[in-house]
C-alpha atoms as a PDB file:
ATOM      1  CA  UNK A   1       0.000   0.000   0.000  1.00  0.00           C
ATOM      2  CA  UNK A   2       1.418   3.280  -1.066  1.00  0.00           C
ATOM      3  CA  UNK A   3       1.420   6.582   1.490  1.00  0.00           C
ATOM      4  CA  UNK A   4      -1.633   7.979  -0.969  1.00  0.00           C
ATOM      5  CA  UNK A   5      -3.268   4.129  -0.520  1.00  0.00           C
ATOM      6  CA  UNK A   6      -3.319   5.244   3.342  1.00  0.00           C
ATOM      7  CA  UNK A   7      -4.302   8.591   3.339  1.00  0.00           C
ATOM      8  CA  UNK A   8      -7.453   7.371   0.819  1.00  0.00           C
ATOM      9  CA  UNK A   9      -8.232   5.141   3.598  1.00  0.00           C
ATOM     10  CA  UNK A  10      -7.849   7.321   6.321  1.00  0.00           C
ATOM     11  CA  UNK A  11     -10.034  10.081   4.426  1.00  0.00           C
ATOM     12  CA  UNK A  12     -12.654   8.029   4.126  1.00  0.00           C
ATOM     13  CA  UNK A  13     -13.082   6.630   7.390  1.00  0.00           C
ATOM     14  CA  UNK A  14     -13.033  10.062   8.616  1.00  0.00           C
ATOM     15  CA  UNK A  15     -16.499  10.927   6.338  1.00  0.00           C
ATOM     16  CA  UNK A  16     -17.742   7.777   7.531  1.00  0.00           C
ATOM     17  CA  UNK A  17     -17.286   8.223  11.471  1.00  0.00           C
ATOM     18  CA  UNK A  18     -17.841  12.203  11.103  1.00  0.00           C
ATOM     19  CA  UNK A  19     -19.317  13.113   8.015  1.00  0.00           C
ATOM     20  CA  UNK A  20     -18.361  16.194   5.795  1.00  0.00           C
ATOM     21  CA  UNK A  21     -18.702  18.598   8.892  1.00  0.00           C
ATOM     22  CA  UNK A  22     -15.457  18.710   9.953  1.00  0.00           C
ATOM     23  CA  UNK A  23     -13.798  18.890   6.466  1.00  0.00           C
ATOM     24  CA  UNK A  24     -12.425  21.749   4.501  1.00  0.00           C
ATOM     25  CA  UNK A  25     -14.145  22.526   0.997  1.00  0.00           C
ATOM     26  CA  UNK A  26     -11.104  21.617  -0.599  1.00  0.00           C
ATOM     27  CA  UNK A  27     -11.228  17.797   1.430  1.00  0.00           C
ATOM     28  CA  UNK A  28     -14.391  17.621   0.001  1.00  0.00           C
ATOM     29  CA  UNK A  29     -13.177  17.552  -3.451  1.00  0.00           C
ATOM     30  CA  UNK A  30     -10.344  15.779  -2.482  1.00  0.00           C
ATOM     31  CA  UNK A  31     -12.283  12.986  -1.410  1.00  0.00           C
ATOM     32  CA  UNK A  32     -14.626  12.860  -4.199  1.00  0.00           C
ATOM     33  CA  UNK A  33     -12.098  12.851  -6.765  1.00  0.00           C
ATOM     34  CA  UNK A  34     -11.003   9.717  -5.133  1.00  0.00           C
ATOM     35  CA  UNK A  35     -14.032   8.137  -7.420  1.00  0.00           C
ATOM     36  CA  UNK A  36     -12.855   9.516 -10.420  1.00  0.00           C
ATOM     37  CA  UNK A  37      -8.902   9.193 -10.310  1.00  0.00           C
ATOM     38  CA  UNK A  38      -7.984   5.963  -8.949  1.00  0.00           C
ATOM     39  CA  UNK A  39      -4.420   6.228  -8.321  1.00  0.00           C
ATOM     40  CA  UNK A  40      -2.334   8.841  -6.967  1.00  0.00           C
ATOM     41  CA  UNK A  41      -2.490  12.477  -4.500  1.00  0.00           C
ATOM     42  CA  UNK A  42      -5.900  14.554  -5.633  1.00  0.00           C
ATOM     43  CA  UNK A  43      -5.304  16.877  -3.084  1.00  0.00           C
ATOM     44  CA  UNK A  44      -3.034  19.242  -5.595  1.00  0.00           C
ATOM     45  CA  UNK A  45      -6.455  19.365  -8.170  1.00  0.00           C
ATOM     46  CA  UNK A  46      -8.581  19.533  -5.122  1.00  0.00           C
ATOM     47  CA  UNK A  47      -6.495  22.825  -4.480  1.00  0.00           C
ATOM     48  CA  UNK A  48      -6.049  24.270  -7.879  1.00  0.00           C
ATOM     49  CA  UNK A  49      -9.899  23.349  -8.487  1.00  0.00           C
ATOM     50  CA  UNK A  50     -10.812  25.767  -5.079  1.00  0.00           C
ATOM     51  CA  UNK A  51      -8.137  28.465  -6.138  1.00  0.00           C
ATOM     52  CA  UNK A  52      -9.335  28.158  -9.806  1.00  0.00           C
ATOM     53  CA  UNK A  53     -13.264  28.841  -9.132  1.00  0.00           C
ATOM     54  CA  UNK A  54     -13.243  30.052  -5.682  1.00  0.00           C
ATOM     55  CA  UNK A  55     -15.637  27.756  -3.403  1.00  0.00           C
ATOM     56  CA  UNK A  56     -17.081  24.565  -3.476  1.00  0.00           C
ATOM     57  CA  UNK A  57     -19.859  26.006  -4.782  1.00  0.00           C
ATOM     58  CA  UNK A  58     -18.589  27.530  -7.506  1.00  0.00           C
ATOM     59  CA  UNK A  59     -16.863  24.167  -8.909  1.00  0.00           C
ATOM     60  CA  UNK A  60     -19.962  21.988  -8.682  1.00  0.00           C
ATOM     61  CA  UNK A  61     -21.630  24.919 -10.754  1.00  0.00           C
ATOM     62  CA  UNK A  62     -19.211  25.142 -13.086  1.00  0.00           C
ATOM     63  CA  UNK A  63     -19.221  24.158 -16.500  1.00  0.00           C
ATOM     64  CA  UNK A  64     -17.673  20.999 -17.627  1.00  0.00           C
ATOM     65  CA  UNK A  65     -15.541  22.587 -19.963  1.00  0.00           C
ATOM     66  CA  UNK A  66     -14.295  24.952 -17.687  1.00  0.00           C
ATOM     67  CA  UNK A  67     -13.606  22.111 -14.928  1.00  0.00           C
ATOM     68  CA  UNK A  68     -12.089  20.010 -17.328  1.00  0.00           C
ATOM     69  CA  UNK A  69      -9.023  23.268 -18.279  1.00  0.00           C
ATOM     70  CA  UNK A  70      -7.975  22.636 -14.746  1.00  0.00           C
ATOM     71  CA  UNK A  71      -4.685  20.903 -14.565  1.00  0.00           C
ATOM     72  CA  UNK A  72      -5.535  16.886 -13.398  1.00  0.00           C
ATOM     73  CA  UNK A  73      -9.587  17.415 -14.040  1.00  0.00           C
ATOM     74  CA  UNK A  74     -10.083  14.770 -17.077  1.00  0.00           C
ATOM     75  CA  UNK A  75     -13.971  14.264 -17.897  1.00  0.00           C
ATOM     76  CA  UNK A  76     -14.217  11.641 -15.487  1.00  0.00           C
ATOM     77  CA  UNK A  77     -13.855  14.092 -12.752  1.00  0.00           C
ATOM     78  CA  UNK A  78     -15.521  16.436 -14.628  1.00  0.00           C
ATOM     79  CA  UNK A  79     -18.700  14.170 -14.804  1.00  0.00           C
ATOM     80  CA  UNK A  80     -18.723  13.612 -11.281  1.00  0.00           C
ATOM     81  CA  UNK A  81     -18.304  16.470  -9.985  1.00  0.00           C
ATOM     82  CA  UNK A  82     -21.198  17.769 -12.508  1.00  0.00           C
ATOM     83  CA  UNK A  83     -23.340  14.712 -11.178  1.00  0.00           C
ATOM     84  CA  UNK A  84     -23.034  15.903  -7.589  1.00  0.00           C
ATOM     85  CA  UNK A  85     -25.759  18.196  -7.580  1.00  0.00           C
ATOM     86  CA  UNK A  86     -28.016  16.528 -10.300  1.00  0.00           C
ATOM     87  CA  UNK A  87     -28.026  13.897  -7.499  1.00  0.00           C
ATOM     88  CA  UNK A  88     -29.034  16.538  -4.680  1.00  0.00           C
ATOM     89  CA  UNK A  89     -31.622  17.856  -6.669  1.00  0.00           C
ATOM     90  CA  UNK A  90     -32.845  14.047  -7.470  1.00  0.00           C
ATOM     91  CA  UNK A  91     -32.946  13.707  -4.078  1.00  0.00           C
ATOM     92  CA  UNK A  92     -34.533  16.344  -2.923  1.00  0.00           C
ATOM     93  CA  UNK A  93     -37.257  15.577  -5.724  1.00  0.00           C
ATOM     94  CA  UNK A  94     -37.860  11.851  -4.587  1.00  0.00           C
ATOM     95  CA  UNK A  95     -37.993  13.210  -0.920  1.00  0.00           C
ATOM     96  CA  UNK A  96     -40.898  15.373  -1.240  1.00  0.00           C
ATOM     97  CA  UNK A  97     -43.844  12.985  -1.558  1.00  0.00           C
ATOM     98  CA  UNK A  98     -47.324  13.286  -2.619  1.00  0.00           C
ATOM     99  CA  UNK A  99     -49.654  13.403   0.260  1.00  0.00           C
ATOM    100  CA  UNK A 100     -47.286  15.651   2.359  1.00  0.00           C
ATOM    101  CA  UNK A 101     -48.932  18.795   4.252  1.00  0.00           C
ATOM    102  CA  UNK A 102     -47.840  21.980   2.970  1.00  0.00           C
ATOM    103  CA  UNK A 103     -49.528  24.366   5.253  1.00  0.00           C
ATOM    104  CA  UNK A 104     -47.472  27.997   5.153  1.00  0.00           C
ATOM    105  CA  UNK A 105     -44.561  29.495   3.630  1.00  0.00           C
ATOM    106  CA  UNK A 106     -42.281  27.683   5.289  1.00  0.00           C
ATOM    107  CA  UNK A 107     -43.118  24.135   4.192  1.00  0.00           C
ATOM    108  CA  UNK A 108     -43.975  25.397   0.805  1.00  0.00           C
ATOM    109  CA  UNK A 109     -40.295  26.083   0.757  1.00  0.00           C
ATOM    110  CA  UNK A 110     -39.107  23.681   2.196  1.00  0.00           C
ATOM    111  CA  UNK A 111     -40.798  21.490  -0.435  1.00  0.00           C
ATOM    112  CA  UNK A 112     -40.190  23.517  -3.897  1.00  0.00           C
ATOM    113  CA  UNK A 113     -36.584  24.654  -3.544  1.00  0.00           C
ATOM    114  CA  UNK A 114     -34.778  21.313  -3.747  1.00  0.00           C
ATOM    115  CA  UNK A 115     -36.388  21.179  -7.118  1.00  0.00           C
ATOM    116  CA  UNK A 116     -34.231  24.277  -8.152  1.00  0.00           C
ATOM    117  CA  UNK A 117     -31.038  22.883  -7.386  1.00  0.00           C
ATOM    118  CA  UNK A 118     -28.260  23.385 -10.141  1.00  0.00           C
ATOM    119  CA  UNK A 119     -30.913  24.577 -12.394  1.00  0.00           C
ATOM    120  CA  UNK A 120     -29.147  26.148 -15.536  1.00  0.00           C
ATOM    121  CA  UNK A 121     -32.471  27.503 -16.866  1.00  0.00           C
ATOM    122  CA  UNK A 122     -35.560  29.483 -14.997  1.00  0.00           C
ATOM    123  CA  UNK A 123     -37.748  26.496 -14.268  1.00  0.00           C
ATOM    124  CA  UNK A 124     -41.573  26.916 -13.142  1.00  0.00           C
ATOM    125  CA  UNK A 125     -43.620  24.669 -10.963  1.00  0.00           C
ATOM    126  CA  UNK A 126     -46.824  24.314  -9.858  1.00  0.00           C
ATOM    127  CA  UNK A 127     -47.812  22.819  -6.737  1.00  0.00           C
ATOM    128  CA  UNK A 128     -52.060  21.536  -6.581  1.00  0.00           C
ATOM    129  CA  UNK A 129     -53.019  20.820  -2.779  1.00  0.00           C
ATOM    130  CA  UNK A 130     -56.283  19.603  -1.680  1.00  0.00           C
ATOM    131  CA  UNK A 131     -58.658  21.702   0.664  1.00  0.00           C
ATOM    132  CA  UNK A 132     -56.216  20.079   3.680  1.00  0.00           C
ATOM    133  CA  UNK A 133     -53.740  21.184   2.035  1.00  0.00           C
ATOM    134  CA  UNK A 134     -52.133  17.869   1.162  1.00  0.00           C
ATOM    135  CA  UNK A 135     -50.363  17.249  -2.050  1.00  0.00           C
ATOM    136  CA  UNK A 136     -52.160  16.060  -4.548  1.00  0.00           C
ATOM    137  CA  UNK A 137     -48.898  17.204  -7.236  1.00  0.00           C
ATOM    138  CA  UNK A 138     -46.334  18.834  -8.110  1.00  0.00           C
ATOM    139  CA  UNK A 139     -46.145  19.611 -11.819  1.00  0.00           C
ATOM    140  CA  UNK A 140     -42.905  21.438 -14.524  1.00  0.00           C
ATOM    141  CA  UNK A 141     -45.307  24.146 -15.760  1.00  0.00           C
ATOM    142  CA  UNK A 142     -42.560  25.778 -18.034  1.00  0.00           C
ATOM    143  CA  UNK A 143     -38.551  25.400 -18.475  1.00  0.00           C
ATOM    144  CA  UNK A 144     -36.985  28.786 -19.724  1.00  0.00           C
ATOM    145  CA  UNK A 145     -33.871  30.239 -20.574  1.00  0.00           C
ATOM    146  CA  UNK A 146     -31.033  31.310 -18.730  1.00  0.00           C
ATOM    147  CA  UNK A 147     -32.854  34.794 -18.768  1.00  0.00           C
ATOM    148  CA  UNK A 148     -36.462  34.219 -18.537  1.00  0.00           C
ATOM    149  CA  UNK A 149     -39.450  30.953 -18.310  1.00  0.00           C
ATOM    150  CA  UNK A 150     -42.986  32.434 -19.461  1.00  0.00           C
ATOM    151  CA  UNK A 151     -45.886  29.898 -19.141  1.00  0.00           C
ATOM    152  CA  UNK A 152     -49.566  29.888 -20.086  1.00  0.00           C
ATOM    153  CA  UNK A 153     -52.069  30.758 -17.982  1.00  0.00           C
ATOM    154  CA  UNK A 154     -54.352  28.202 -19.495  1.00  0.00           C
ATOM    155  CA  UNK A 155     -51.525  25.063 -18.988  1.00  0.00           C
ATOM    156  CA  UNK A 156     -51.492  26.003 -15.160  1.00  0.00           C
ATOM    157  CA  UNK A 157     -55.652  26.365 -14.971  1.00  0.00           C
ATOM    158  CA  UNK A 158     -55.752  23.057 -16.737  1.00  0.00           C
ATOM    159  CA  UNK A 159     -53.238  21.527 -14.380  1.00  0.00           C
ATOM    160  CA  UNK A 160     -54.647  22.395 -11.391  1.00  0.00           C
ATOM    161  CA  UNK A 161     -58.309  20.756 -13.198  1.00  0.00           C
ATOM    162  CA  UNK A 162     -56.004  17.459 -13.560  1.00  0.00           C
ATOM    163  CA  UNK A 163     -55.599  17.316  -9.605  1.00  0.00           C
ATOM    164  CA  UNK A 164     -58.832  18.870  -8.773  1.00  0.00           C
ATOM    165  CA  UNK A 165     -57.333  20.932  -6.737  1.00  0.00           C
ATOM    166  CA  UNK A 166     -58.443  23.056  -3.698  1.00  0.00           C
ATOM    167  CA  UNK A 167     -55.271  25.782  -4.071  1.00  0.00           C
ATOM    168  CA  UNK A 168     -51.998  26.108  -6.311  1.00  0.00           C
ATOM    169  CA  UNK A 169     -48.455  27.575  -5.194  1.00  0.00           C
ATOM    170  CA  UNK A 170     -46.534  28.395  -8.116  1.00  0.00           C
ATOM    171  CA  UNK A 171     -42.537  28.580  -7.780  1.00  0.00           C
ATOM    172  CA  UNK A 172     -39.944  29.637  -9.952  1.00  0.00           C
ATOM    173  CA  UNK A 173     -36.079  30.847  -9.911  1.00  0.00           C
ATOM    174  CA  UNK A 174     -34.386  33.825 -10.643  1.00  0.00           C
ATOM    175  CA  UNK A 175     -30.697  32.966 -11.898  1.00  0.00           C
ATOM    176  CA  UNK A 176     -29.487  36.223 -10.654  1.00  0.00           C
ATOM    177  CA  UNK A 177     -29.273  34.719  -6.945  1.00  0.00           C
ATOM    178  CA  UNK A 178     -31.886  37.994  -6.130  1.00  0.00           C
ATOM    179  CA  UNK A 179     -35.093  36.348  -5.191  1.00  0.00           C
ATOM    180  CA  UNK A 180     -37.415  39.383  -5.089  1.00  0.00           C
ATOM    181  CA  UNK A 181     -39.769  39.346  -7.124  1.00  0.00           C
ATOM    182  CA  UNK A 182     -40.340  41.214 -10.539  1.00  0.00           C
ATOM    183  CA  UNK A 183     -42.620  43.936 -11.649  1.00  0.00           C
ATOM    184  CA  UNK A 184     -43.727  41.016 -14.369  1.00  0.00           C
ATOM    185  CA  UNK A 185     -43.694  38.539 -12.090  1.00  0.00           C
ATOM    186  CA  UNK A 186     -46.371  40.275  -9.890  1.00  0.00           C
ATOM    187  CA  UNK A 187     -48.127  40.911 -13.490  1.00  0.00           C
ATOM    188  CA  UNK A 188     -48.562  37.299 -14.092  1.00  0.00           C
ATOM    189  CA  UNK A 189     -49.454  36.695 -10.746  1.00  0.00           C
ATOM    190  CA  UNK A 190     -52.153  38.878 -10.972  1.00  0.00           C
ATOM    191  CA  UNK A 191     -52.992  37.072 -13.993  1.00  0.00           C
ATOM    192  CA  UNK A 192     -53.339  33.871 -12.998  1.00  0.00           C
ATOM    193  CA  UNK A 193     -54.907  34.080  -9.780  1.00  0.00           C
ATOM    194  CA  UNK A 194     -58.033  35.774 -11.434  1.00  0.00           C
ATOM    195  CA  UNK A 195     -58.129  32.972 -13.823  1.00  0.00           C
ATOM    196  CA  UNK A 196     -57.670  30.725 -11.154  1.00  0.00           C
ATOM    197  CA  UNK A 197     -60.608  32.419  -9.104  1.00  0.00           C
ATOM    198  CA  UNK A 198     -62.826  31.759 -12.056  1.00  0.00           C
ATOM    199  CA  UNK A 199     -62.371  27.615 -11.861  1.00  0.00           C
ATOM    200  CA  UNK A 200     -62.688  27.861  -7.755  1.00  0.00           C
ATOM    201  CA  UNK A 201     -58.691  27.553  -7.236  1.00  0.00           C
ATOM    202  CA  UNK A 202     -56.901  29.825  -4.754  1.00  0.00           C
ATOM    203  CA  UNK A 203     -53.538  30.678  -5.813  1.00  0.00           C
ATOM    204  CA  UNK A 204     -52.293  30.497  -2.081  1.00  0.00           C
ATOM    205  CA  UNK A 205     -48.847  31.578  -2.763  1.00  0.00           C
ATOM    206  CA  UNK A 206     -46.061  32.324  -5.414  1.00  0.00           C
ATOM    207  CA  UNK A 207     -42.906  31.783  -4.393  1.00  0.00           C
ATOM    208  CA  UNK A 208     -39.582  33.044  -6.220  1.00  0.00           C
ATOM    209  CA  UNK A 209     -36.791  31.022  -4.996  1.00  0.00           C
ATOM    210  CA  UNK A 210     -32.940  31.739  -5.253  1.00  0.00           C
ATOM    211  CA  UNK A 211     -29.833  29.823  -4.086  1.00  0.00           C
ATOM    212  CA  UNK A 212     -31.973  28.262  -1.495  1.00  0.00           C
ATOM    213  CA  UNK A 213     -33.427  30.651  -0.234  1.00  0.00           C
ATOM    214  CA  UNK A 214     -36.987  31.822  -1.505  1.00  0.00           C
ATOM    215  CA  UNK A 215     -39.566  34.935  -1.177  1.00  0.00           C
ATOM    216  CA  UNK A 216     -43.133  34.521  -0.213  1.00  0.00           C
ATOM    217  CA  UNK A 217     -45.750  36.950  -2.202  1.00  0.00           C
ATOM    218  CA  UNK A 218     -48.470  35.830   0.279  1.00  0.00           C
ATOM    219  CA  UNK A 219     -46.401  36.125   3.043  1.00  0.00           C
ATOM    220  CA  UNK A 220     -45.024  39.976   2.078  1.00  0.00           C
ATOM    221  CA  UNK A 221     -48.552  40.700   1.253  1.00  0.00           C
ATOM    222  CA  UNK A 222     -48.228  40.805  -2.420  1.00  0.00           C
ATOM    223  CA  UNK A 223     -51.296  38.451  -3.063  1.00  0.00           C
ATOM    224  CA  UNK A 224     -53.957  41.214  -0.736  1.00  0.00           C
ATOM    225  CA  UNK A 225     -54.335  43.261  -3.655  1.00  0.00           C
ATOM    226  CA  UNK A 226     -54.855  40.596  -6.211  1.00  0.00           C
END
């Protein structure tokens, strides 16, 4: 076993007794590059991938390209890294279930914003809950570009008809990392909810969600005038 052989080992063990809590962003990579390059130190790449983009974040968003001009990144590593959080959105998906209670902001969140994760485009969901508020389903409404996602009013009504559902909360992103919303997003808000009102759905909330973190319309009071 070679001193690298060792420290692998010892790496390892150290996730698996302690998790990633204790470990610097650039361990992180370290260890996951393991997976990718079988033989041999990937703490140097670990380090010139950090000093190269900056945080841990900003490698797994990075584009593969652009991961794969770093000195010891072939597209092996590239892919995995990439896959990382494809895999944290997948399972952030497959945790929220149908049938779950989504009562207020806060579990309306906690519920929609997983399905954001690593987006590359403005996305659009809509969420149909039953008059206990239980999730009936959570539909794509409308996958954008990198700038802007415009739906129709009409695939949203007819969704919500599909679930025969009580009340709607519609999410999307803003790429920008800003999650206020827009003067057109309030526009097609406003939209929606009277065409909503017309079929007997509420539209209970809209939520715009960025890097995690999200902005309620009902909750800042953007929904009393509508």
């Amino acid at each position: 076993m070679s001193i690298h052989d060792g420290h692998r080992a010892r790496l390892r063990q150290r996730f698996l007794d302690h998790g990633l809590d204790s470990f610097d962003e650039h361990t992180v990579i370290e260890l996951l590059l393991f997976y990718a390059i079988p033989r041999g130190d990937t703490n140097p790449t670990a380090h010139a991938l950090m000093n190269h983009f900056g945080s841990l974040a900003a490698v797994f968003d990075a584009p593969l390209e652009s991961l794969m001009e770093v000195p010891g990144v072939g597209e092996s590593a590239a892919a995995l890294i990439k896959l990382v959080p494809q895999v944290a959105r997948r399972y952030g998906i497959s945790k929220a279930q149908t049938g779950d209670i989504v009562e207020n902001s806060r579990a309306a969140g906690a519920y929609l914003a997983p399905l954001f994760t690593a987006a590359r485009d403005e996305l659009v969901y809509l969420l149909c809950l039953d008059a206990k508020c239980k999730v009936l389903g959570c539909t794509l409404v409308c996958r954008g570009s990198v700038t802007s996602a415009s739906f129709s009013v009409r695939q949203v009504a007819e969704t919500a008809i599909t679930y025969n559902a009580s009340s709607v909360i519609l999410a999307h992103n803003h790429l920008s990392g800003i999650a206020v919303p827009s003067q057109q997003d309030m526009q097609t808000t406003s939209r929606l909810a009277k065409a909503l009102k017309l079929l007997d759905v509420t539209l209970a909330d809209h939520l715009v969600i960025a890097d995690g973190d999200w902005v309620s319309m009902a909750d800042s009071g953007m929904l009393d005038n509508i």
